[in-house]
Protein backbone atom coordinates (compact mmCIF):
# COMPACT_ATOMS: atom_id res chain seq x y z
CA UNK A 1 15.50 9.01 15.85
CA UNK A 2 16.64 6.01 13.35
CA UNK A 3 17.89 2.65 13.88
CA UNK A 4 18.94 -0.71 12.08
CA UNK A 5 16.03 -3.02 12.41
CA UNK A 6 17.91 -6.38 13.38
CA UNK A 7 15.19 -8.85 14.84
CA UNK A 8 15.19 -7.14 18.39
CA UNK A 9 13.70 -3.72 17.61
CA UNK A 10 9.74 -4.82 17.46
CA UNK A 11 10.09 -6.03 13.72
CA UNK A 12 8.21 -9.09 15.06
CA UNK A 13 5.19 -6.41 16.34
CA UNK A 14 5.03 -4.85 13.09
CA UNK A 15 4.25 -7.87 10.87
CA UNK A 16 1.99 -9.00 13.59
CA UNK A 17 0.08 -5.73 12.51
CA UNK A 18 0.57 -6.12 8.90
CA UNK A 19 -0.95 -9.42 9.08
CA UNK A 20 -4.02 -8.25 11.03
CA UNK A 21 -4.11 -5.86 8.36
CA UNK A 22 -3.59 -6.71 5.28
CA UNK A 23 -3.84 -10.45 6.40
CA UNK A 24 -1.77 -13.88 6.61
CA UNK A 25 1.89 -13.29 5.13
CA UNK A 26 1.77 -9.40 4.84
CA UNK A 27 3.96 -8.98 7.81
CA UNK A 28 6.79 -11.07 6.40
CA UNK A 29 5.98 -9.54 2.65
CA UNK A 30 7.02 -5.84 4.24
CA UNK A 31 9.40 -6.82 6.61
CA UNK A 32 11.28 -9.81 5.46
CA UNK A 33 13.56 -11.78 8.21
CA UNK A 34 16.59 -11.21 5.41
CA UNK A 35 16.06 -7.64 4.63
CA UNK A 36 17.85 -4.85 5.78
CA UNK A 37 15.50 -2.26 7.14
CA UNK A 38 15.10 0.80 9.11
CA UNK A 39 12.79 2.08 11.73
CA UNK A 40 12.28 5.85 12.52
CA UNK A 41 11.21 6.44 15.43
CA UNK A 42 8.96 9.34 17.51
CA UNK A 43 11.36 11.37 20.30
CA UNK A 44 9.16 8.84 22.47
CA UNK A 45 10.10 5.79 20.77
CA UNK A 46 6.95 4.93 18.71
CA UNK A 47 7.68 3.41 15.00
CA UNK A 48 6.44 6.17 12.51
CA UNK A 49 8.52 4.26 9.21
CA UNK A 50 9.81 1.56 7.95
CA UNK A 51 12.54 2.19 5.43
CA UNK A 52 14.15 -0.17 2.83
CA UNK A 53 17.41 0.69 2.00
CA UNK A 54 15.44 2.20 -1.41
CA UNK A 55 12.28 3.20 -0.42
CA UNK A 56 9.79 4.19 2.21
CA UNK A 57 7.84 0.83 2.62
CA UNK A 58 5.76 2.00 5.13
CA UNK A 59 4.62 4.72 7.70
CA UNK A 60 2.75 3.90 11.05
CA UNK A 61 -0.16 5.80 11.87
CA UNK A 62 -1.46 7.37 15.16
CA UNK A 63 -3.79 4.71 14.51
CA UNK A 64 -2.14 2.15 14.58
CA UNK A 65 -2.75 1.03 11.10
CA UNK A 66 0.29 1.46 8.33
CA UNK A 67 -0.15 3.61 5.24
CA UNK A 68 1.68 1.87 2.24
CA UNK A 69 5.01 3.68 0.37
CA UNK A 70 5.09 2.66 -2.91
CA UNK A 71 7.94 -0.11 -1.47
CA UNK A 72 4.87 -1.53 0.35
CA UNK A 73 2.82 -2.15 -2.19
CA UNK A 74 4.93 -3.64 -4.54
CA UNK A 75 5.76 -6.01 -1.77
CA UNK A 76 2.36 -6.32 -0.82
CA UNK A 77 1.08 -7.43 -4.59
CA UNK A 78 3.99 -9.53 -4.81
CA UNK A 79 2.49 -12.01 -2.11
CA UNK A 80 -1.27 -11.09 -1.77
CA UNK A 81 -3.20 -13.16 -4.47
CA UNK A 82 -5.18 -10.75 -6.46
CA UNK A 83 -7.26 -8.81 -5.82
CA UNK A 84 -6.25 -8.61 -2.09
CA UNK A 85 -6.03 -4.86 -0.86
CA UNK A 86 -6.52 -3.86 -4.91
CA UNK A 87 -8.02 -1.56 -7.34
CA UNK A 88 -7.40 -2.66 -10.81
CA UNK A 89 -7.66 -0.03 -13.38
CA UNK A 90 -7.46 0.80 -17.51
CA UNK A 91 -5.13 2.23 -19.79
CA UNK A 92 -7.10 5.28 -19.66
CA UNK A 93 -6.60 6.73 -15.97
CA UNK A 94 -2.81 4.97 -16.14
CA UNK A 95 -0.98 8.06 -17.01
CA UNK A 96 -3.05 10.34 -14.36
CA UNK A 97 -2.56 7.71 -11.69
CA UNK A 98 1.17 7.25 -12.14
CA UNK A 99 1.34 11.32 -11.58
CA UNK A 100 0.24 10.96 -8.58
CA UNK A 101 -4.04 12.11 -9.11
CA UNK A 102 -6.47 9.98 -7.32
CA UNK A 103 -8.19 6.99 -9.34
CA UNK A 104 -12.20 7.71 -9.88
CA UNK A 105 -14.71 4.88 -9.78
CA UNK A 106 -15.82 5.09 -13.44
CA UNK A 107 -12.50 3.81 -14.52
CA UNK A 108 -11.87 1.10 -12.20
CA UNK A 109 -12.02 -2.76 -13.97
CA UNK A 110 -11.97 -4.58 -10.65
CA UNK A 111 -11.42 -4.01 -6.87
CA UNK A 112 -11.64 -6.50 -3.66
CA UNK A 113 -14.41 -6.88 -2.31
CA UNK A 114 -13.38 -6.90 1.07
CA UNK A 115 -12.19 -3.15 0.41
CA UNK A 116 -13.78 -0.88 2.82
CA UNK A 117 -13.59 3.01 3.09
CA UNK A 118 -10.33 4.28 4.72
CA UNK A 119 -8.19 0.86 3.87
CA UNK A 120 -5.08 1.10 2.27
CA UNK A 121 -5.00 -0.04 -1.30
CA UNK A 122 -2.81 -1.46 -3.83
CA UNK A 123 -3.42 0.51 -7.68
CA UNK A 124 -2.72 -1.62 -10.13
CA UNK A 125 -2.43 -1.28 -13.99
CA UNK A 126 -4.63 -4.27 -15.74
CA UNK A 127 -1.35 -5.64 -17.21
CA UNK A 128 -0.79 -6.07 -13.17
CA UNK A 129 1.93 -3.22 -12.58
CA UNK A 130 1.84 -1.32 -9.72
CA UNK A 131 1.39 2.04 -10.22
CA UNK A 132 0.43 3.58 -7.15
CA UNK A 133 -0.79 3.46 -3.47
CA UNK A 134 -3.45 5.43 -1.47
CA UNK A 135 -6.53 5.43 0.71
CA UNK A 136 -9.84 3.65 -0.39
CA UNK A 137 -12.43 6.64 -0.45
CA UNK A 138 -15.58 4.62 -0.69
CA UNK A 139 -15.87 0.30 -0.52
CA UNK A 140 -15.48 -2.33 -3.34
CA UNK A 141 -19.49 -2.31 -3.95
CA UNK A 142 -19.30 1.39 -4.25
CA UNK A 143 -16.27 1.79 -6.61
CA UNK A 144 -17.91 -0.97 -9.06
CA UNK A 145 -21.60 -0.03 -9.37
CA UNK A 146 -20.58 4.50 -8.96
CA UNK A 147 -20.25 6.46 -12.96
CA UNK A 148 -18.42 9.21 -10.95
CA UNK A 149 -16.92 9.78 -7.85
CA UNK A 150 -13.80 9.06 -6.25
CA UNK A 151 -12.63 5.70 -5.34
CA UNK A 152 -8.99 5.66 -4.43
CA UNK A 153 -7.26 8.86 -2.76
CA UNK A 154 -3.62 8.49 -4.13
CA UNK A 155 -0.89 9.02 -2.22
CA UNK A 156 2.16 8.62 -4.42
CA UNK A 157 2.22 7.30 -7.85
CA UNK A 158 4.65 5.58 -10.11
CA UNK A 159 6.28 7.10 -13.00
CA UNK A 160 6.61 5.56 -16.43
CA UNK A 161 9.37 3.83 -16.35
CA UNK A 162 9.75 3.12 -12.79
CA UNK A 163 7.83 0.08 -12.43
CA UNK A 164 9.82 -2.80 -11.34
């Protein structure tokens, strides 16, 4: 089940959410008054994604938290000041990272510190491209003091190339 999002369809629930989770302007950041979107929908009715007319921005969790397409985070980072919601990391894990493998603590530069296990996080290259999104594994403390172990559990990466 799909439909149109048009300002009647519970747009105005979902960046109520956004902004409890991610905080203050994240709701309009995903779901912009001007943008066209789409909202799939469970056989009962419930929102499971959010679609851009590109990409999946995000998907709504039994939880009722979002997990973050790669749509998401862009728009995300694009409005959050940094670090909000995340992980900043080197030249060396880039490559792995933007393939899709999950980012490990040892080569993380910089993280929020309100980061907590389970959150969804923003990956970004140090030049400040996005290059992928996925679960926090362990909190911002953790990630910057652990020499091993992982720290972000990627979900979908960016490709060379792709970044916009």
């Amino acid at each position: 089940m799909s439909e149109r999002a048009d300002g009647r369809t519970g747009i105005a629930n979902l960046r109520t959410v956004a902004d409890y989770q991610f905080g203050a302007g994240a709701g309009e950041a995903l779901f912009p008054t001007d943008a066209s979107l789409t909202i799939k929908r469970t056989a009962s009715g419930r929102p499971q994604q959010v679609l851009s007319e590109t990409d999946r921005i995000v998907s709504f969790g039994t939880d009722g938290r979002f997990t973050l397409g790669v749509e998401g985070g862009r728009r995300l980072a694009s409005v959050l000041e940094s670090p909000a919601y995340r992980v900043i990391v080197d030249d060396e894990s880039e490559p792995f990272v933007r393939d899709g493998k999950n980012v490990f603590a040892k080569f993380v530069l910089e993280a929020d510190e309100a980061i907590r296990p389970g959150d969804e996080v923003v990956v970004v290259h140090e030049r400040g491209d996005v290059i992928a999104v996925g679960r926090a594994e362990l909190d911002a403390e953790a990630i910057r003091d652990f020499a091993t172990g992982m720290a972000v559990q990627v979900r979908s990466g960016v490709p060379a190339g792709e970044s916009h």
